[in-house]
N, C-alpha and C. Protein backbone atom coordinates (compact mmCIF):
# COMPACT_ATOMS: atom_id res chain seq x y z
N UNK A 1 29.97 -5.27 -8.93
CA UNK A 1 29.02 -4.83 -7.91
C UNK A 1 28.78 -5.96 -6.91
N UNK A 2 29.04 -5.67 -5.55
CA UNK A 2 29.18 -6.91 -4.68
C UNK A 2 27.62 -7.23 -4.41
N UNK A 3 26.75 -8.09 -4.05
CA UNK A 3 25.94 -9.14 -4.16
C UNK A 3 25.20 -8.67 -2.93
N UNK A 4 24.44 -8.34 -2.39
CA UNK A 4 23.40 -8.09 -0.67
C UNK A 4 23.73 -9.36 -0.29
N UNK A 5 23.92 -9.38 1.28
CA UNK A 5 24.03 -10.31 2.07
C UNK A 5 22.20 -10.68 2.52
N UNK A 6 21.49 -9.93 2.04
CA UNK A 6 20.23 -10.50 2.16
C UNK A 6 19.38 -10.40 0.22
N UNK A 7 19.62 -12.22 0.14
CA UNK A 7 18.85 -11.74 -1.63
C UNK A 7 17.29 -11.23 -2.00
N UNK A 8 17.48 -10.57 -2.16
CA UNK A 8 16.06 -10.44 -2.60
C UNK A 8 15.62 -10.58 -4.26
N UNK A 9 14.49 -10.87 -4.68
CA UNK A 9 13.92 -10.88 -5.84
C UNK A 9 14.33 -9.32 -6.28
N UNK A 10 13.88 -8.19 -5.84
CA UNK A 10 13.91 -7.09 -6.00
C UNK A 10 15.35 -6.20 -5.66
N UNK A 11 15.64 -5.76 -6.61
CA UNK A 11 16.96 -4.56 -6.07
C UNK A 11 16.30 -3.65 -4.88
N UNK A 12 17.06 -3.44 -4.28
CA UNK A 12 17.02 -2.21 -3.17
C UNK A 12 18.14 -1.48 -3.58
N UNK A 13 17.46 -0.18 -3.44
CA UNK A 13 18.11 0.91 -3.24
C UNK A 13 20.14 0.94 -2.32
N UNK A 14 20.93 1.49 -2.90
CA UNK A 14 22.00 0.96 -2.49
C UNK A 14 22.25 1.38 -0.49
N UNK A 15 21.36 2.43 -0.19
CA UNK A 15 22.06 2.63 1.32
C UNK A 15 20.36 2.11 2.02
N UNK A 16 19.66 0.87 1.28
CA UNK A 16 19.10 0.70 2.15
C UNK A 16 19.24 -1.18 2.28
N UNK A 17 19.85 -1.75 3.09
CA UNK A 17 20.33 -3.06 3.05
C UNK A 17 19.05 -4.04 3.77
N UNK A 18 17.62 -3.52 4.00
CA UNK A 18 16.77 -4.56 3.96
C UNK A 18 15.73 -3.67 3.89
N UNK A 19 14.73 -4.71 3.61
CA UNK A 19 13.42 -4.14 3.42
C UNK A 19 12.94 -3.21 4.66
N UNK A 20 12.97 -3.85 5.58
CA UNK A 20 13.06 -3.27 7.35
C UNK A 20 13.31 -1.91 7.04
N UNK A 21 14.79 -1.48 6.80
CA UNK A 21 15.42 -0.57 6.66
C UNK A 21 14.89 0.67 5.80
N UNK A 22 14.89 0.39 4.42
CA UNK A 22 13.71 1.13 3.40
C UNK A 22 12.71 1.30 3.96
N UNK A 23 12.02 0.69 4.88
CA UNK A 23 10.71 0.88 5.60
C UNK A 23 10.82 1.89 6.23
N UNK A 24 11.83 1.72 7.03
CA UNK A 24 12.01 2.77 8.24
C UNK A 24 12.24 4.23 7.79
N UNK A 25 13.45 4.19 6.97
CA UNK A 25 13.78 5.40 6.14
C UNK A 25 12.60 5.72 5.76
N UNK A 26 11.63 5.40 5.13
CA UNK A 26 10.75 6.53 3.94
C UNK A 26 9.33 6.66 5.30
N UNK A 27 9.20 5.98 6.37
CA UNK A 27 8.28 6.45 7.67
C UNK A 27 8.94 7.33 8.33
N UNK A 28 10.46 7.02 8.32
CA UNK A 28 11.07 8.80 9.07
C UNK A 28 10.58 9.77 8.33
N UNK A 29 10.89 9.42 7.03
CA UNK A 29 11.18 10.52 6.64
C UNK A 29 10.06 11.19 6.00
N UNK A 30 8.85 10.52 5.88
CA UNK A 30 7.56 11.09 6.00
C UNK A 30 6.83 12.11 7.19
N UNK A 31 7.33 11.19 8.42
CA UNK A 31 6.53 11.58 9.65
C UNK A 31 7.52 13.07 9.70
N UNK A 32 8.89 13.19 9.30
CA UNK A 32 9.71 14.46 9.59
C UNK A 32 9.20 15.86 8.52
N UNK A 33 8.21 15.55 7.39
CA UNK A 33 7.96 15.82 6.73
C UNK A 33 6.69 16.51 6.99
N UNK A 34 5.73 15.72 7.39
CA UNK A 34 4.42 15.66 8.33
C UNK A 34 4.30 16.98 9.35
N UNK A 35 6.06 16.86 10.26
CA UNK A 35 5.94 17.19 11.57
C UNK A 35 6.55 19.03 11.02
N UNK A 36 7.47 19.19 10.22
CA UNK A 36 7.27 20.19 9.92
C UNK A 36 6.53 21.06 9.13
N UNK A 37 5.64 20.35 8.32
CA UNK A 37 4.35 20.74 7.72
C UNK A 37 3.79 21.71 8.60
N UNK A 38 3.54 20.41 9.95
CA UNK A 38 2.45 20.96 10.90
C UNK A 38 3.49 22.38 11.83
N UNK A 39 4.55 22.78 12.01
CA UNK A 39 5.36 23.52 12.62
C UNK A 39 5.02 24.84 11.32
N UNK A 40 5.36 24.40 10.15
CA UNK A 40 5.02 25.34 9.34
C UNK A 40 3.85 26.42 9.27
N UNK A 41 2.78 25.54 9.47
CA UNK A 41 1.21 26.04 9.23
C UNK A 41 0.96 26.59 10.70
N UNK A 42 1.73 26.14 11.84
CA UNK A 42 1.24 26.66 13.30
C UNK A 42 1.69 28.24 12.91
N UNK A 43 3.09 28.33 12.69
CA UNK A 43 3.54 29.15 12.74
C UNK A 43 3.25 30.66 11.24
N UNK A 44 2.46 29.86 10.37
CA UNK A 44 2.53 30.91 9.70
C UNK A 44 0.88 31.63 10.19
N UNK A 45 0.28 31.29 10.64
CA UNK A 45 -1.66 31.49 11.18
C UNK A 45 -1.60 32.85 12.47
């Protein structure tokens, strides 16, 4: 298993190569989560 070019104390997840990155991913993918929630509930009222 090849080594992260950034070490961290902690494993990361394999398709996320920095903390930055994991950050970003799980705030997309919240706010996309969020945003069709709110598309959901407009549309079912």
């Amino acid at each position: 298993m090849p080594e992260n070019p950034i070490d961290n104390s902690v494993d990361l997840p394999p398709f996320a190569r920095s903390w930055t990155q994991l950050y970003t991913i799980v705030m997309g993918s919240l706010a996309v989560e969020i945003l069709l929630f709110y598309v959901l509930m407009r549309w079912l009222s």
